[in-house]
Protein backbone atom coordinates (compact mmCIF):
# COMPACT_ATOMS: atom_id res chain seq x y z
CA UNK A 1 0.00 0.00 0.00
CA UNK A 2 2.92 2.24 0.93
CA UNK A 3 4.53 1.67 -2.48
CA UNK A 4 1.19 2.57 -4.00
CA UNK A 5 0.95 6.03 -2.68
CA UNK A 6 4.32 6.77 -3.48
CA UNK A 7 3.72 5.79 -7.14
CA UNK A 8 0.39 8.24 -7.24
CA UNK A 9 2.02 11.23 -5.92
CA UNK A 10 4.88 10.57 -8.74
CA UNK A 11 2.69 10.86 -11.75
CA UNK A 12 1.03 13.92 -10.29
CA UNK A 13 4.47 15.69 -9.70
CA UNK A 14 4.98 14.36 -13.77
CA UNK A 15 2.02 15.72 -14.35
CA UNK A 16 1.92 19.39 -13.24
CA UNK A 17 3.12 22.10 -15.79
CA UNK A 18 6.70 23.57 -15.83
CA UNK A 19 7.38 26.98 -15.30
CA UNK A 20 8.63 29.18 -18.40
CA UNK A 21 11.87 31.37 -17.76
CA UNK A 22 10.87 34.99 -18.82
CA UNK A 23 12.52 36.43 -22.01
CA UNK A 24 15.57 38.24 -21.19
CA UNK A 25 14.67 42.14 -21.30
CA UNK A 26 15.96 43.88 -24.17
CA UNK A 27 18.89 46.41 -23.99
CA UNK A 28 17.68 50.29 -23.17
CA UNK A 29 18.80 52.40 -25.68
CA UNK A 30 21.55 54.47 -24.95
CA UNK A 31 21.03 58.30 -24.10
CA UNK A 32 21.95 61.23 -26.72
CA UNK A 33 24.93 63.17 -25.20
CA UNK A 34 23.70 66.30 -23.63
CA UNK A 35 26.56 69.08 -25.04
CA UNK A 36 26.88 73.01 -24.42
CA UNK A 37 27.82 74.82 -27.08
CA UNK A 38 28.87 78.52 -27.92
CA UNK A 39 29.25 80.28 -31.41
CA UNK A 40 32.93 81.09 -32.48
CA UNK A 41 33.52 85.27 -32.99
CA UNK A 42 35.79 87.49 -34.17
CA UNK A 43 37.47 90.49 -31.93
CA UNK A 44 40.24 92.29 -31.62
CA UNK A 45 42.94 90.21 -29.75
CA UNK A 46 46.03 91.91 -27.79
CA UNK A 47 49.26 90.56 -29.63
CA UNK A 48 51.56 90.96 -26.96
CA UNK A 49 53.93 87.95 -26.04
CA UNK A 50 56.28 87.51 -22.57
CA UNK A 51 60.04 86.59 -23.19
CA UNK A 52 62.54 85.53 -20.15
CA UNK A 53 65.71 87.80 -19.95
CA UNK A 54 68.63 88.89 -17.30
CA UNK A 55 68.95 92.07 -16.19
CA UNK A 56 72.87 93.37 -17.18
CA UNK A 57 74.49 96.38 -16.40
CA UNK A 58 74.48 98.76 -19.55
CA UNK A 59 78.83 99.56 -18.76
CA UNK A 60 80.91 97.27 -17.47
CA UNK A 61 84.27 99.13 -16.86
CA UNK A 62 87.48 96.81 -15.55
CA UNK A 63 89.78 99.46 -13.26
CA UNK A 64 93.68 98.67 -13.96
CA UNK A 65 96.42 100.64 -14.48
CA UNK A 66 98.46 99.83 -18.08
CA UNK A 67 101.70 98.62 -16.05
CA UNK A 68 102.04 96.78 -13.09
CA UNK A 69 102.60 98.22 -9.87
CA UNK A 70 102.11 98.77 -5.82
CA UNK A 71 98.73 99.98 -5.12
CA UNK A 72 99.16 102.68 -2.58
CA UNK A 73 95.25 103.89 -2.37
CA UNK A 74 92.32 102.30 -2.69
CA UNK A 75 89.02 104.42 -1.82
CA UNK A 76 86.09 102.69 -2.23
CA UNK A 77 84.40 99.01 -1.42
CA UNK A 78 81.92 96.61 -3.20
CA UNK A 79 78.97 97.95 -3.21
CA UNK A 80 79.93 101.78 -2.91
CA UNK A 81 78.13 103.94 -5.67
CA UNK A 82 80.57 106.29 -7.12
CA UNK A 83 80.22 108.81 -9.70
CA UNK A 84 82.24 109.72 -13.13
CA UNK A 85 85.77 110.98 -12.97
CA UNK A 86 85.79 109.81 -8.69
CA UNK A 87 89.58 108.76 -7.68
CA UNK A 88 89.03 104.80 -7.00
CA UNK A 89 92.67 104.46 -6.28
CA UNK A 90 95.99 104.95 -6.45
CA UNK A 91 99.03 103.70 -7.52
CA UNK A 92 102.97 104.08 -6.82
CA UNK A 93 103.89 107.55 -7.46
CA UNK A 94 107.36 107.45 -8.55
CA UNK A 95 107.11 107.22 -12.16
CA UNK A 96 104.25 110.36 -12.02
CA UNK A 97 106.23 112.40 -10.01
CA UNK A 98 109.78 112.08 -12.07
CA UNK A 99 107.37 112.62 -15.13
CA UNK A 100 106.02 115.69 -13.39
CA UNK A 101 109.71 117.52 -12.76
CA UNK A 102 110.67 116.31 -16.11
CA UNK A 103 107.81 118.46 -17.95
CA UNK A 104 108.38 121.36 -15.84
CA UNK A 105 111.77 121.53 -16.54
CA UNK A 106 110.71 121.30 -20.51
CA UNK A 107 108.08 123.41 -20.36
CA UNK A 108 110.35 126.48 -18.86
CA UNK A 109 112.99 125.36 -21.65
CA UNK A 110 110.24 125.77 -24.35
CA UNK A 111 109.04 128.90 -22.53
CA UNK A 112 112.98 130.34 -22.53
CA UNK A 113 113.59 129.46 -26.07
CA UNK A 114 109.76 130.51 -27.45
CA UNK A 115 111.58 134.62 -25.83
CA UNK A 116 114.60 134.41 -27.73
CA UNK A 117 112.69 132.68 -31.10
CA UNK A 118 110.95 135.77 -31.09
CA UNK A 119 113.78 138.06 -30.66
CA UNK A 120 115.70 135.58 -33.24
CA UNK A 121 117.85 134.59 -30.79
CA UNK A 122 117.36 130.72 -31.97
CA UNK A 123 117.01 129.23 -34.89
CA UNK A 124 113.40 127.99 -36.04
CA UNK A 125 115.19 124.24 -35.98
CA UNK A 126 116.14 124.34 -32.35
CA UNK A 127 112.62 126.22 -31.30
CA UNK A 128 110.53 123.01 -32.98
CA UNK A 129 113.05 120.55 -31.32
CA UNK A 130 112.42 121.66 -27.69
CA UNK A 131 108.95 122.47 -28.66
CA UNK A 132 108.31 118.52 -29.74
CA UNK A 133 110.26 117.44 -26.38
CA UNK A 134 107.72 119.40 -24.39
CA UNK A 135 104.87 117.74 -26.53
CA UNK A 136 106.72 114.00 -25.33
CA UNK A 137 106.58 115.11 -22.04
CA UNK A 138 103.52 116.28 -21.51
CA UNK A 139 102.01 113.15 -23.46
CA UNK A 140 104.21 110.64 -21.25
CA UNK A 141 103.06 112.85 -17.77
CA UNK A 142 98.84 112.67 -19.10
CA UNK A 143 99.85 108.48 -19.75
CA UNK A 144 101.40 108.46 -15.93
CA UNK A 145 99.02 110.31 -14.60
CA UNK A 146 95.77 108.15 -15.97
CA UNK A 147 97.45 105.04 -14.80
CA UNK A 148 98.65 106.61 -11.60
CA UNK A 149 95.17 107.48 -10.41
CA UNK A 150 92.65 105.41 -11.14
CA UNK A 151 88.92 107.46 -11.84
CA UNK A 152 85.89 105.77 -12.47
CA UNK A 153 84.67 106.53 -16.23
CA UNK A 154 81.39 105.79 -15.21
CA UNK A 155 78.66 106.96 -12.46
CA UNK A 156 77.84 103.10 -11.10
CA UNK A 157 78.50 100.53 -8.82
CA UNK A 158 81.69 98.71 -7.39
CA UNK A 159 80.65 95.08 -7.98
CA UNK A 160 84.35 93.54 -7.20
CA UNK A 161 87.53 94.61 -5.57
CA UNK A 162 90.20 91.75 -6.02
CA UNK A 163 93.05 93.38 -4.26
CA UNK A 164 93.98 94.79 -1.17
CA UNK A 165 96.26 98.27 -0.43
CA UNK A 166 100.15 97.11 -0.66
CA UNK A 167 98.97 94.68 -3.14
CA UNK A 168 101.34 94.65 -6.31
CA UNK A 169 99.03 94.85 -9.18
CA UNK A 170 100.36 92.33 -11.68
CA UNK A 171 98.54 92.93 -14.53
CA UNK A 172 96.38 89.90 -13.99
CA UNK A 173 92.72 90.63 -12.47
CA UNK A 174 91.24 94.07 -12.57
CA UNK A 175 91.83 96.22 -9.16
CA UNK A 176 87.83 97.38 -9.54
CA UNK A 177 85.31 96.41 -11.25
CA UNK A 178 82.26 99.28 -11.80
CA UNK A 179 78.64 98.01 -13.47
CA UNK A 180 76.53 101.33 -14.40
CA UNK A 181 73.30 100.74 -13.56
CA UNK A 182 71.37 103.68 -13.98
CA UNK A 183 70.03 102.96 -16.48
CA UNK A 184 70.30 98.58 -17.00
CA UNK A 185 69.66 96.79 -20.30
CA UNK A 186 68.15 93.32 -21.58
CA UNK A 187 69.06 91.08 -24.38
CA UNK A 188 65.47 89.97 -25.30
CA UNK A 189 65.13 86.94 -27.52
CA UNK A 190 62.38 87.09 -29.78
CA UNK A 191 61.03 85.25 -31.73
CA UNK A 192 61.92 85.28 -35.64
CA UNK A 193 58.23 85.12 -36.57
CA UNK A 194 58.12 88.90 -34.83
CA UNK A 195 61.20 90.41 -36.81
CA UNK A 196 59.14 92.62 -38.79
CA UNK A 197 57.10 93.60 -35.90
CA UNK A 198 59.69 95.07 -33.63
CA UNK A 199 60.90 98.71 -34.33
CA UNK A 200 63.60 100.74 -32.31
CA UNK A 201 61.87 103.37 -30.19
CA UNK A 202 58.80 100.49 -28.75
CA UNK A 203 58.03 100.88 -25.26
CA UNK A 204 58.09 97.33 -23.89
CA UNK A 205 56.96 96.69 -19.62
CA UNK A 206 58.84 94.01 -17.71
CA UNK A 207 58.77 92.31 -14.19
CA UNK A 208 61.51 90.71 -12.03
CA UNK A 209 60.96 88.05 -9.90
CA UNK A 210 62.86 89.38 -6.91
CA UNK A 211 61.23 92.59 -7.04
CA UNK A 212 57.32 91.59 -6.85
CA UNK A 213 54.48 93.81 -7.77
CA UNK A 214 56.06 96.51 -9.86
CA UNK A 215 56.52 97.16 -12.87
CA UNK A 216 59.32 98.82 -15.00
CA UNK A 217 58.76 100.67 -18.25
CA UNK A 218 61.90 100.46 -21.07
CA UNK A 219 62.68 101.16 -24.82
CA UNK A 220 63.89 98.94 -27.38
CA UNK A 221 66.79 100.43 -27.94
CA UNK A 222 68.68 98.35 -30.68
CA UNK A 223 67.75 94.96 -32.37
CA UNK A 224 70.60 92.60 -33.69
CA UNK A 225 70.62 91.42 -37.42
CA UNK A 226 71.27 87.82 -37.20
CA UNK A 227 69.17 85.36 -35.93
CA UNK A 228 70.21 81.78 -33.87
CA UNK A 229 69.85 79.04 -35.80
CA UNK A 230 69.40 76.68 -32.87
CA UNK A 231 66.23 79.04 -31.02
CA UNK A 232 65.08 80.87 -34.27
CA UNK A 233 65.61 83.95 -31.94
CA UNK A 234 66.69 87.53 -32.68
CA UNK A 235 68.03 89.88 -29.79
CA UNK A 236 66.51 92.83 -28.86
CA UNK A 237 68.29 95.16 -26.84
CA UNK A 238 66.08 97.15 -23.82
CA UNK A 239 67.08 99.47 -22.31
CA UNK A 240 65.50 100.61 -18.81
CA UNK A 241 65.92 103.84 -16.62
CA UNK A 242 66.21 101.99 -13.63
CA UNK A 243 66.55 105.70 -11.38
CA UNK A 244 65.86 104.00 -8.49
CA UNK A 245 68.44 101.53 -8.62
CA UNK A 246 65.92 99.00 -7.90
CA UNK A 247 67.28 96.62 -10.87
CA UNK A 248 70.25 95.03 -10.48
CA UNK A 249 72.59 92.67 -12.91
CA UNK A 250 72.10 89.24 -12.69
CA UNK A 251 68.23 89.51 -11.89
CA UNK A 252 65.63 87.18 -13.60
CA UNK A 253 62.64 89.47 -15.74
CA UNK A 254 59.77 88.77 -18.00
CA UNK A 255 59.54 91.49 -20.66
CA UNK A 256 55.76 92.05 -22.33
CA UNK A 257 56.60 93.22 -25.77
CA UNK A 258 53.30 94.92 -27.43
CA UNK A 259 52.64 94.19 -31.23
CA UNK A 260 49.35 95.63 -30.84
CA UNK A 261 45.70 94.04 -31.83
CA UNK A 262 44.22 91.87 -34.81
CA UNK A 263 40.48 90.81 -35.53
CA UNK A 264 41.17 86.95 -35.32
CA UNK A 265 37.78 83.82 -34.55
CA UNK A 266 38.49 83.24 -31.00
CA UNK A 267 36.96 80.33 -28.72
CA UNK A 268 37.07 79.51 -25.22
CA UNK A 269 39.77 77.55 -23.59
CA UNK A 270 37.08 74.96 -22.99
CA UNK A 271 36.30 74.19 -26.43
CA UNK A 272 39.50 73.65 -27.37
CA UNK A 273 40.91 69.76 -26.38
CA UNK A 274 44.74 68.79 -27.08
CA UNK A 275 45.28 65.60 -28.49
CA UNK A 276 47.54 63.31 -25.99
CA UNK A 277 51.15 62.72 -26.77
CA UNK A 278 51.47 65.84 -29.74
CA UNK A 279 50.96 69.73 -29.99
CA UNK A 280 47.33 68.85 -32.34
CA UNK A 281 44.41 70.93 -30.88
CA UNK A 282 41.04 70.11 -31.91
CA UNK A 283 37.37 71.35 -31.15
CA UNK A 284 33.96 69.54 -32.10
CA UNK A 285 31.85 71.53 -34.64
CA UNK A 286 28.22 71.07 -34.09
CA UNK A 287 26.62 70.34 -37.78
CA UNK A 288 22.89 71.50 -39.09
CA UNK A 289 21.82 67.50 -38.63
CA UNK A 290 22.54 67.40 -34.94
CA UNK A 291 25.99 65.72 -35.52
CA UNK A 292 29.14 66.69 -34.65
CA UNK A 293 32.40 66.74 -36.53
CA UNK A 294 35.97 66.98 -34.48
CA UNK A 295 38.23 68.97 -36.33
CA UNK A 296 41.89 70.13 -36.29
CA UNK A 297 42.29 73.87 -35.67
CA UNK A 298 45.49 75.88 -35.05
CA UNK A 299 45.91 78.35 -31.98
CA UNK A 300 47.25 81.42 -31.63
CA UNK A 301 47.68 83.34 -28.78
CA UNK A 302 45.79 82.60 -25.47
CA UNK A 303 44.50 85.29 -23.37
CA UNK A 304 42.17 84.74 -19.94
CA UNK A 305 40.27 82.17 -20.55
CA UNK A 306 40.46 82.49 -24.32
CA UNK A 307 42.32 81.22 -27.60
CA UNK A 308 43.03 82.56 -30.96
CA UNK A 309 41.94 80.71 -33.75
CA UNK A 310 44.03 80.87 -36.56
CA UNK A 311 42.64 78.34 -38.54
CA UNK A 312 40.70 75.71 -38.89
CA UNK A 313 37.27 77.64 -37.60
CA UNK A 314 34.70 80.56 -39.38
CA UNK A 315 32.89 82.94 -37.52
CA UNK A 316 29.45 82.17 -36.45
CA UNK A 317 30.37 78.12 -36.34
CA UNK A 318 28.44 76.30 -33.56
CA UNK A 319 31.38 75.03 -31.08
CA UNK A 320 30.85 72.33 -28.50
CA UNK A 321 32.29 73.47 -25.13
CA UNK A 322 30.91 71.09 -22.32
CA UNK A 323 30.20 66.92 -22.90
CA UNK A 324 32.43 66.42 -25.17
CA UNK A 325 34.49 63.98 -23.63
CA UNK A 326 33.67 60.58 -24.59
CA UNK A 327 32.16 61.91 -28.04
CA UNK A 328 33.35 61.10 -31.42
CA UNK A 329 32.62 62.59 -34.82
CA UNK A 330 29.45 61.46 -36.18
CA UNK A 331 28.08 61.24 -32.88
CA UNK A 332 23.70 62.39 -32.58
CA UNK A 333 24.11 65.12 -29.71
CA UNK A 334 21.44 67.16 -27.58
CA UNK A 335 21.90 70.73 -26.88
CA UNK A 336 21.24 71.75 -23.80
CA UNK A 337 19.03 74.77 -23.89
């Protein structure tokens, strides 16, 4: 009996109905790309450009006499400004002072014999023969003298002593060394695309690094004729006031050089993308079917939060500038309104 009921509730387990696995839901379509675009325009944009330089002294002036000798004098130290013509130091006098009796003693010979020419008490020969002595001596007493003691040809700054007073000077390193600094120059290398651009006489504004928040004003004062063939750089000299002897030789600076304005199709920063791994810029161009189409453009300058076009986009093209990241060209966008 048990093996009977066992058998019934078998064929009515064989009998019910199996249950059917639902069909797998079909993929959701994906979304359109929601995108915020802007329309490229044209305007004036500044054409200035920023170039690194160092700040030199515009004279550099080594202090030595012509012939060694024992420094006797010396009047100033690093750092001291002196002015044009100032006695820096001074050498052994023995040379100046036997130079000195020997041209007085010529010059009252000349004076004597100039009397008696003039009474024709000596011949015209003799006259012009003491005459040209005196000339000798006087020239070798102004040589002495200049190399005797030392002036500064310059109103600037001692920048290096490299002796001390006994020294002997031995014609090897300069006694002083004097920088002019009022005013300072720059050798600014520009760029050869800018040759025709630059004129002597433009004002050009520059910063230095050590000197934060102001701002200097100088003149391009002479521009170089040959370019470097490694930088594709000309030199611009600038030349800079500097009354306040704020700048100093050796300093870093940025100089702004102005090449005025041009109406060029500009575009926010955020439109434009850079291609990883090369220089290519590219923006997405929104087309009349609701596509978009990534194109190659080339930049010019960029300014705020803005580029130059210089090619590569028209005025009054629609320009994607937000959700363009995963996009390709082709792609169906939405504008978001």
């Amino acid at each position: 009996m048990i093996v009977s009921a066992l058998c019934a509730l078998v064929c009515a387990a064989c009998g019910q109905k199996k249950t059917e696995t639902p069909a797998a839901v079909p993929a959701a379509a994906a979304a359109t790309p929601v995108v915020t675009v802007t329309s490229a325009v044209r305007q004036q944009v500044p054409q200035d450009a920023v170039y690194s330089a160092t700040v030199m002294a515009n004279v550099v002036n080594n202090i030595a006499p012509q012939n060694g000798g024992r420094i006797q004098k010396l009047n100033v130290e690093v750092g001291d400004f002196v002015s044009a013509g100032q006695v820096l130091a001074e050498m052994d006098r023995v040379q100046l002072d036997q130079a000195t009796l020997q041209l007085k003693n010529t010059e009252t010979e000349l004076a004597r014999l100039k009397e008696l020419f003039s009474e024709g008490g000596v011949s015209q020969s003799d006259y012009e023969s003491i005459e040209l002595s005196y000339n000798v001596a006087r020239s070798s007493y102004d040589n002495l003298l200049e190399n005797t003691v030392l002036r500064a040809p310059v109103s600037g700054v001692v920048s290096a002593r490299n002796y001390d007073r006994g020294d002997m000077y031995t014609m090897g390193q300069p006694i002083y060394t004097v920088q002019q600094i009022t005013p300072v120059k720059l050798l600014v290398p520009i760029s050869e695309t800018d040759y025709t651009r630059v004129r002597r006489g433009d004002k050009v504004s520059l910063t230095a690094d050590a000197l934060p928040g102001k701002t200097y004003t100088g003149t391009i004062v002479r521009l170089y004729p040959t370019m470097d063939a490694a930088t594709h750089t000309f030199s611009a000299e600038v030349r800079v006031p500097n009354s306040g002897r704020e700048l100093r030789p050796g300093m870093y600076a940025r100089v702004t050089v102005d090449f005025g304005a041009r109406e060029s199709v500009v575009l926010p920063d955020a439109a434009v993308l850079k291609q990883q791994g090369s220089g290519q810029r590219n923006v997405f161009v929104l087309k009349s079917d609701g596509t978009v189409e990534l194109r190659n453009v080339t930049v010019g300058r960029h300014f705020g939060s803005t580029y130059e076009i210089a090619s590569g986009i028209e005025a009054g093209e629609q320009v994607l500038t937000g959700g363009h990241s995963n996009l390709k060209s082709g792609d169906k966008v939405e504008v978001k309104r």
